[in-house]
C-alpha atoms as a PDB file:
ATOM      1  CA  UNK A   1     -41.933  17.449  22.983  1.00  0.00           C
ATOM      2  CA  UNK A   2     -45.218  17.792  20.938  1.00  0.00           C
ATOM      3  CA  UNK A   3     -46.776  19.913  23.499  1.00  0.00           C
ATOM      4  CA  UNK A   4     -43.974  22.359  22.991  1.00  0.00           C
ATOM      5  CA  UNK A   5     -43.907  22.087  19.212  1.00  0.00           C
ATOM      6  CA  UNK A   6     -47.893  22.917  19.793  1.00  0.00           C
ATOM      7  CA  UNK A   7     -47.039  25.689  22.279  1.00  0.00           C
ATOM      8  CA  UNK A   8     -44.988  27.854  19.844  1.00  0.00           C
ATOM      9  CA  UNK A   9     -47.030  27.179  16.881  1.00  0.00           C
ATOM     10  CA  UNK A  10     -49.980  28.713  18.822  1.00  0.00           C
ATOM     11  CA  UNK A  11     -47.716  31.526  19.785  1.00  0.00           C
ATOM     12  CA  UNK A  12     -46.558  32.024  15.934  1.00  0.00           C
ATOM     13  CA  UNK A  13     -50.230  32.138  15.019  1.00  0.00           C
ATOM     14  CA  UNK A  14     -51.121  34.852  17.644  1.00  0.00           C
ATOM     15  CA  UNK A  15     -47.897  36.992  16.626  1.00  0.00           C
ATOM     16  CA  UNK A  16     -49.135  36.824  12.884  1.00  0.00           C
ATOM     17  CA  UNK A  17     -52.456  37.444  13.773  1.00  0.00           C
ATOM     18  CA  UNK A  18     -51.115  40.678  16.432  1.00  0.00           C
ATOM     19  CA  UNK A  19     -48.981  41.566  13.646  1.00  0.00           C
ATOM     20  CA  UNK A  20     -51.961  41.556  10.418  1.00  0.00           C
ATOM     21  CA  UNK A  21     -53.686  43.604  13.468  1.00  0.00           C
ATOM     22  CA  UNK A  22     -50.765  46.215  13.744  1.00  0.00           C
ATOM     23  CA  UNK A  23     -50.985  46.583  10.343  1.00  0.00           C
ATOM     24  CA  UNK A  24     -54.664  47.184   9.890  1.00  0.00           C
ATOM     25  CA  UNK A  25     -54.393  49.585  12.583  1.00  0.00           C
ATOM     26  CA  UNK A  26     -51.248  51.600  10.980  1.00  0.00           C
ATOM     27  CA  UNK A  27     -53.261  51.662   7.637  1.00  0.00           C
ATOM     28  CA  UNK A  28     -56.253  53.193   9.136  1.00  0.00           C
ATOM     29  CA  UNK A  29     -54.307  55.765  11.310  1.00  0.00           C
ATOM     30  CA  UNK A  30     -53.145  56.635   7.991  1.00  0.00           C
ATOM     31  CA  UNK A  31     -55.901  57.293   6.260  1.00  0.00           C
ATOM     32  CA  UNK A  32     -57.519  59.097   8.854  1.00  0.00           C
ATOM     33  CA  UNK A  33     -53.946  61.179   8.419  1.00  0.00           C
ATOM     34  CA  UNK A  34     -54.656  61.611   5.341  1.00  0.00           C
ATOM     35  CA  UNK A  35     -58.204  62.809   5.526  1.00  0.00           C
ATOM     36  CA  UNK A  36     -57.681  65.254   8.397  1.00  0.00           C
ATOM     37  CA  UNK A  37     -55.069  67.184   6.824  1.00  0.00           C
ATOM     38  CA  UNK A  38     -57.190  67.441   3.657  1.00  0.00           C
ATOM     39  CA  UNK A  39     -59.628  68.528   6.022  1.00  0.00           C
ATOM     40  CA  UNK A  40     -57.102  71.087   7.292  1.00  0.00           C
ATOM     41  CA  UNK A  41     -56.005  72.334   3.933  1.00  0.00           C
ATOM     42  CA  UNK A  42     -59.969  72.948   3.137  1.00  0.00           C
ATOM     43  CA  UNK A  43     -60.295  74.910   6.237  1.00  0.00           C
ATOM     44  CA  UNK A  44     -57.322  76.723   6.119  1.00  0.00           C
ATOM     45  CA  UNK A  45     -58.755  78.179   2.375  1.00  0.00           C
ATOM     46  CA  UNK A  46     -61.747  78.644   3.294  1.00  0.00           C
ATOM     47  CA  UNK A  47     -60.824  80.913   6.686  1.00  0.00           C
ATOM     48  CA  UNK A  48     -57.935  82.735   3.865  1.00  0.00           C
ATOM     49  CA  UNK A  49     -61.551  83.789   2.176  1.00  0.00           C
ATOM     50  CA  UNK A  50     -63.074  84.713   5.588  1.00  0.00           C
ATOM     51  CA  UNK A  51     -60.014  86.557   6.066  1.00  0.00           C
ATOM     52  CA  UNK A  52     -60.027  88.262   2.999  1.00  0.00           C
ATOM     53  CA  UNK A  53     -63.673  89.403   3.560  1.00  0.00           C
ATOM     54  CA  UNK A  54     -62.898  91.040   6.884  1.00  0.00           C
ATOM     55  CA  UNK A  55     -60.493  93.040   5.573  1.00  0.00           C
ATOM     56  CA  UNK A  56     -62.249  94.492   2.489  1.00  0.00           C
ATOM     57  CA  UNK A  57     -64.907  94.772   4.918  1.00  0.00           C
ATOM     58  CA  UNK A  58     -62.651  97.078   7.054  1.00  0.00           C
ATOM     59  CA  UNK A  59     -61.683  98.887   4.040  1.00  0.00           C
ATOM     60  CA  UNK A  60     -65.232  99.787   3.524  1.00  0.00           C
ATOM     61  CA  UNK A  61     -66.023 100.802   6.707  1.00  0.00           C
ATOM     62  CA  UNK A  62     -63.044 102.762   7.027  1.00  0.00           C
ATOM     63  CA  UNK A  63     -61.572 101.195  10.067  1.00  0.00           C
ATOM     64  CA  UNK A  64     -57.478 100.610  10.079  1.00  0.00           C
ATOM     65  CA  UNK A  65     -56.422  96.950   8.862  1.00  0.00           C
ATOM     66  CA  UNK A  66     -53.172  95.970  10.619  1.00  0.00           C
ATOM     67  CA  UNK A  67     -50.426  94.838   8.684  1.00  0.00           C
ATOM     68  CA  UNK A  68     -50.314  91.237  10.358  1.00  0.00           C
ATOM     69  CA  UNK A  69     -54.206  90.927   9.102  1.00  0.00           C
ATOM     70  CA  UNK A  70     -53.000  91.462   5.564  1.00  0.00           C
ATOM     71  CA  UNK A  71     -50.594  88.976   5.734  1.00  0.00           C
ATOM     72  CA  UNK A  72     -52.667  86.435   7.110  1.00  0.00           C
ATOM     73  CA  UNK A  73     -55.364  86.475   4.399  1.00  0.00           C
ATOM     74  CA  UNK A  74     -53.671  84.426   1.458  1.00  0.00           C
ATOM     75  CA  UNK A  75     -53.002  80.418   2.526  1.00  0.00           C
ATOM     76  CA  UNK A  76     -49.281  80.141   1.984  1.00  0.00           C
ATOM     77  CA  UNK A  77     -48.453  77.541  -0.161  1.00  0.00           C
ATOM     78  CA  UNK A  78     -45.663  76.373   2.160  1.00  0.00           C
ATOM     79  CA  UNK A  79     -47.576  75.941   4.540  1.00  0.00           C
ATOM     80  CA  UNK A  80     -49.492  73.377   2.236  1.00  0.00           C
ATOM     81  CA  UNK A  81     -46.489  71.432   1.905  1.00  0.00           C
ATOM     82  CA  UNK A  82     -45.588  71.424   5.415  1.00  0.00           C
ATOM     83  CA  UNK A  83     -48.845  69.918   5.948  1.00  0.00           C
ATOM     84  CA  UNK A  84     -47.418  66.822   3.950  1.00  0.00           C
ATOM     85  CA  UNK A  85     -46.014  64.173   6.025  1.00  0.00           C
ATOM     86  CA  UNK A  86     -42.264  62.898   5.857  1.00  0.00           C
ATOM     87  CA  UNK A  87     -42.695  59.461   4.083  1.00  0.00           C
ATOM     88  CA  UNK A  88     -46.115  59.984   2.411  1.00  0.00           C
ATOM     89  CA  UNK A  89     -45.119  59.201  -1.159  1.00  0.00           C
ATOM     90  CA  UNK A  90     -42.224  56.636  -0.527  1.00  0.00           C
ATOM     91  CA  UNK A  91     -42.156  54.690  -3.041  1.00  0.00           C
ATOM     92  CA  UNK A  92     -44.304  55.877  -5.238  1.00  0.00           C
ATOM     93  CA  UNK A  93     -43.473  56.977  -8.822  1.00  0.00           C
ATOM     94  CA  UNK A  94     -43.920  61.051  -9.264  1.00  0.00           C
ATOM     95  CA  UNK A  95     -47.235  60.954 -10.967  1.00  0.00           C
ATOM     96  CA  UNK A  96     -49.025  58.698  -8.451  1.00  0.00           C
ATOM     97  CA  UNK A  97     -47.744  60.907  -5.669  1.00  0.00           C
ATOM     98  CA  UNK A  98     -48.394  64.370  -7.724  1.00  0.00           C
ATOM     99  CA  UNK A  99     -52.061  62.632  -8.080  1.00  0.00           C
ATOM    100  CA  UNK A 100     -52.292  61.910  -4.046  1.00  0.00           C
ATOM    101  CA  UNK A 101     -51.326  65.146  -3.256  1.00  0.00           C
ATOM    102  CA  UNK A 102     -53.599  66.741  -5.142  1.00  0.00           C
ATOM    103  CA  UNK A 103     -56.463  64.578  -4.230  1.00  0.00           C
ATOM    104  CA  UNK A 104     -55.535  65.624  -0.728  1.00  0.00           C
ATOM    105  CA  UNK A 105     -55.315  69.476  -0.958  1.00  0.00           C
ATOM    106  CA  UNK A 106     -58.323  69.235  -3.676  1.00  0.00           C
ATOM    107  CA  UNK A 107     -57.264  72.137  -5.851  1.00  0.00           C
ATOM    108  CA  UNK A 108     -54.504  73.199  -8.690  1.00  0.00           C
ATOM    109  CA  UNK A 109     -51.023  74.328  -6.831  1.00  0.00           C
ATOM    110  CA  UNK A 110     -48.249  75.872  -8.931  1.00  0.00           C
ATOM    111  CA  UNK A 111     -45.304  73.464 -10.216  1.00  0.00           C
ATOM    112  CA  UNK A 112     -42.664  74.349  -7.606  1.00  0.00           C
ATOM    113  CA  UNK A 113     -45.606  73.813  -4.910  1.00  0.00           C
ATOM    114  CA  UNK A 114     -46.068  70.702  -6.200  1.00  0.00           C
ATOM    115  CA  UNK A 115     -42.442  69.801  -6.154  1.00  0.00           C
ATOM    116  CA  UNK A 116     -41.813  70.930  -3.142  1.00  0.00           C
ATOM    117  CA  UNK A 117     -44.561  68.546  -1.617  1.00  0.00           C
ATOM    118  CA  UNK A 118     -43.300  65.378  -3.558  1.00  0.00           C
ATOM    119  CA  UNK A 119     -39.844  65.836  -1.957  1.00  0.00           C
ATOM    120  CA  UNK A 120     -40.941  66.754   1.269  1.00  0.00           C
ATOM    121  CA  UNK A 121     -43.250  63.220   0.800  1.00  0.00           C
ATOM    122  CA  UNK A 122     -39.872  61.309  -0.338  1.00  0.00           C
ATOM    123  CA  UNK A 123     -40.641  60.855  -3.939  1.00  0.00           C
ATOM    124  CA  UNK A 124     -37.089  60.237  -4.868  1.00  0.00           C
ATOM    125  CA  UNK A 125     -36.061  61.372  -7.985  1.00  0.00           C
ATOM    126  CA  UNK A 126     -32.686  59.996 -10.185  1.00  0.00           C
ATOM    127  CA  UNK A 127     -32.609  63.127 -12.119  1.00  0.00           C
ATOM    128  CA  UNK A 128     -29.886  65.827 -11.854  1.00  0.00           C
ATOM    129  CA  UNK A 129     -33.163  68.516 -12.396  1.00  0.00           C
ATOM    130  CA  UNK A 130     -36.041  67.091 -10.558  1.00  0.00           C
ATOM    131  CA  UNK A 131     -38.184  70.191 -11.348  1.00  0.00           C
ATOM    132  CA  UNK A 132     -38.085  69.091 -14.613  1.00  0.00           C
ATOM    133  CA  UNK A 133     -38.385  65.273 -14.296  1.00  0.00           C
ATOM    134  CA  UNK A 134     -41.316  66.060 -12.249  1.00  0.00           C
ATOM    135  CA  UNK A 135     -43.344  67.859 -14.874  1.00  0.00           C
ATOM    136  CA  UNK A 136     -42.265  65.408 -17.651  1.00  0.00           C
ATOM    137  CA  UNK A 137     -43.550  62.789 -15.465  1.00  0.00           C
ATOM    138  CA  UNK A 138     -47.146  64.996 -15.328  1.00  0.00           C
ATOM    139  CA  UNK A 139     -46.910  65.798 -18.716  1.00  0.00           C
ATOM    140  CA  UNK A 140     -47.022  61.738 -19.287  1.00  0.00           C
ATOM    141  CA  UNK A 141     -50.487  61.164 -17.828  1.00  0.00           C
ATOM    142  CA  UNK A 142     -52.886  63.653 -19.714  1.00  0.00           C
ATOM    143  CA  UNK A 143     -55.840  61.151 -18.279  1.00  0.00           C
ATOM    144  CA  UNK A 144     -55.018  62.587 -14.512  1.00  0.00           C
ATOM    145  CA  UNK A 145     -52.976  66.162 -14.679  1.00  0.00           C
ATOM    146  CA  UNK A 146     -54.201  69.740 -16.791  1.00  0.00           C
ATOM    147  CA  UNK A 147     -51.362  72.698 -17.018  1.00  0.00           C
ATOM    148  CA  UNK A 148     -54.008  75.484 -16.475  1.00  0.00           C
ATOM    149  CA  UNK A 149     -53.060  78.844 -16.933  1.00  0.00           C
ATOM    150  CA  UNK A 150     -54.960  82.482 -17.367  1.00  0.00           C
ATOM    151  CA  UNK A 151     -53.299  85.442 -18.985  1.00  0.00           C
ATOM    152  CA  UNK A 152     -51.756  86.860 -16.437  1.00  0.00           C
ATOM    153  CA  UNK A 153     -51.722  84.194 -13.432  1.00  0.00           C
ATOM    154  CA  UNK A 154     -49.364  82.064 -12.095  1.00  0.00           C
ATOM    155  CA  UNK A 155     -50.146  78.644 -13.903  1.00  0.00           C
ATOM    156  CA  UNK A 156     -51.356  75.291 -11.884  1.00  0.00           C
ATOM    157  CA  UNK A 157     -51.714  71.628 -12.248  1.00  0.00           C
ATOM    158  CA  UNK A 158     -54.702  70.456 -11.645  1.00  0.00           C
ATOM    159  CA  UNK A 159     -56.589  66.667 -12.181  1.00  0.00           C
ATOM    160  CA  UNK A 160     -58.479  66.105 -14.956  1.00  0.00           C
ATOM    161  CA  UNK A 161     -61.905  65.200 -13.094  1.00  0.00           C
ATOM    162  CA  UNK A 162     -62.176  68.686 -12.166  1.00  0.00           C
ATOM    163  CA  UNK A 163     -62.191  70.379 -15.752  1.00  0.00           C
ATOM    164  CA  UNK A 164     -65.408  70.585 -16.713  1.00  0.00           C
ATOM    165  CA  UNK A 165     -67.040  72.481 -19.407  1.00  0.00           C
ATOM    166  CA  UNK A 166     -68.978  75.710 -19.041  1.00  0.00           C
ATOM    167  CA  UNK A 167     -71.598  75.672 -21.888  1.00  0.00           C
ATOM    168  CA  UNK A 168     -71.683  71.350 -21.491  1.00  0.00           C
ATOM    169  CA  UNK A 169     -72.302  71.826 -17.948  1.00  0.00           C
ATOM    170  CA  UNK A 170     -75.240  74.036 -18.054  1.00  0.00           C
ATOM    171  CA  UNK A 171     -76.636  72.774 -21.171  1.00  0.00           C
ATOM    172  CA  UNK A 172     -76.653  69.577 -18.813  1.00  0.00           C
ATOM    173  CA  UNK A 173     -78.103  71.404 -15.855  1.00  0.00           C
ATOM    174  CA  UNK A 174     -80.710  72.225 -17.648  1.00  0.00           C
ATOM    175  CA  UNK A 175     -81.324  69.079 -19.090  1.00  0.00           C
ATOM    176  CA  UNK A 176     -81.066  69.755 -22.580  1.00  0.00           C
ATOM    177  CA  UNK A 177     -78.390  67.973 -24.784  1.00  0.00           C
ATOM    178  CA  UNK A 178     -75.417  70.045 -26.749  1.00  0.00           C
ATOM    179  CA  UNK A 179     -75.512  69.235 -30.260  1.00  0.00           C
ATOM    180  CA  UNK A 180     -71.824  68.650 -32.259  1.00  0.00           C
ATOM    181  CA  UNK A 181     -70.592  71.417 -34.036  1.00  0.00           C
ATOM    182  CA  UNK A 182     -72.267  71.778 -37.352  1.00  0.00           C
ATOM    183  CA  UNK A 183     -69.773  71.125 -40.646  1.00  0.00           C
ATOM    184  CA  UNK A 184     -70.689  72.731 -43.929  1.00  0.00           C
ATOM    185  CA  UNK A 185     -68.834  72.626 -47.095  1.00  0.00           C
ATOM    186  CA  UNK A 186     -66.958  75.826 -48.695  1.00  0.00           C
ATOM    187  CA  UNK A 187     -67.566  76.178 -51.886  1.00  0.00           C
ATOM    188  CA  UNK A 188     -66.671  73.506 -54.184  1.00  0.00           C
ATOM    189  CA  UNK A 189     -63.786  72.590 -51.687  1.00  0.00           C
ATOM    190  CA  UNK A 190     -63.445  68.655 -50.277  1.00  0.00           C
ATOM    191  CA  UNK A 191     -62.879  69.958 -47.164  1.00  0.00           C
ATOM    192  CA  UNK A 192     -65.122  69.757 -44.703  1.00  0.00           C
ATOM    193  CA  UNK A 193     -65.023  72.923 -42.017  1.00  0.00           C
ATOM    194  CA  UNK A 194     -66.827  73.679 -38.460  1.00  0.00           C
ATOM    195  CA  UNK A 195     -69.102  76.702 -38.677  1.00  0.00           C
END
């Protein structure tokens, strides 16, 4: 009887083991997922640019563009969130999953983009509005998301390690250092003020 006892704990151990093996295996097909269709989202903007070149291009040179070529040229945003898998945020709170996604496409999308991909990646939401859950929950984490928006665009979210400073930057290319704003006082005011 102790040589059967023996027999199925050595087949228990090799079933954990196969299954801490499945696992692995599931976890790196994953993130090999999840790096190829980053990879596809970078290509797919970079050939909207090549596209867009050809056609001004054509423009220039005076040949026809056809009407399939102009419509081609601009990466669709759907198709971005098609890109996202079924269950690639379940479980995971809006902000962590706005944070993935973004990580993955690796630039700003708009808010209904963005919505659109956390539903399509099962983020599940107990709000009657999840639009506007969804950007509360951004709102929350300043240290990851930035609302960006130019006069006259469409505005994006976008993660924080991105920003980056114009005149810091190149003061830092260069290698010299930006001083702090210089305060002087006004008059015979207490009140210190920026020049």
């Amino acid at each position: 009887m102790d040589t059967d006892l023996s027999t199925f704990e050595l087949a228990l151990l090799r079933t954990e083991r196969d299954i801490a093996t499945a696992d692995d295996e599931m976890a790196r097909l994953e993130s090999e997922i999840v790096r190829m269709r980053a990879e596809i989202a970078r290509i797919a903007n970079h050939r909207a640019g090549f596209v867009d070149l050809s056609i001004e291009l054509k423009k220039r040179l005076g040949h026809e563009v056809p009407a399939e070529a102009r419509a081609g040229g601009k990466l669709d945003e759907d198709a971005s969130v098609s890109l996202v898998a079924r269950n690639a945020f379940k479980g995971m709170a809006p902000a962590p999953a706005a944070r993935k996604y973004l990580l993955e496409v690796g630039h700003g999308v708009s808010h209904p983009t963005l919505v659109k991909a956390l539903l399509r990646g099962n983020v599940k939401s107990g709000s009657k509005h999840s639009t506007d859950a969804m950007r509360t929950a951004l709102h929350r984490h300043k240290e990851w998301f930035v609302w960006k928006k130019e006069k006259g665009q469409r505005g994006t979210w976008e993660l924080v390690e991105w920003q980056t400073d114009d005149k810091e930057s190149s003061a830092q290319a260069s290698g010299l250092s930006v001083p702090p704003p210089a305060l002087s006082l006004v008059g015979q005011s207490n009140f210190a003020v920026q020049k």
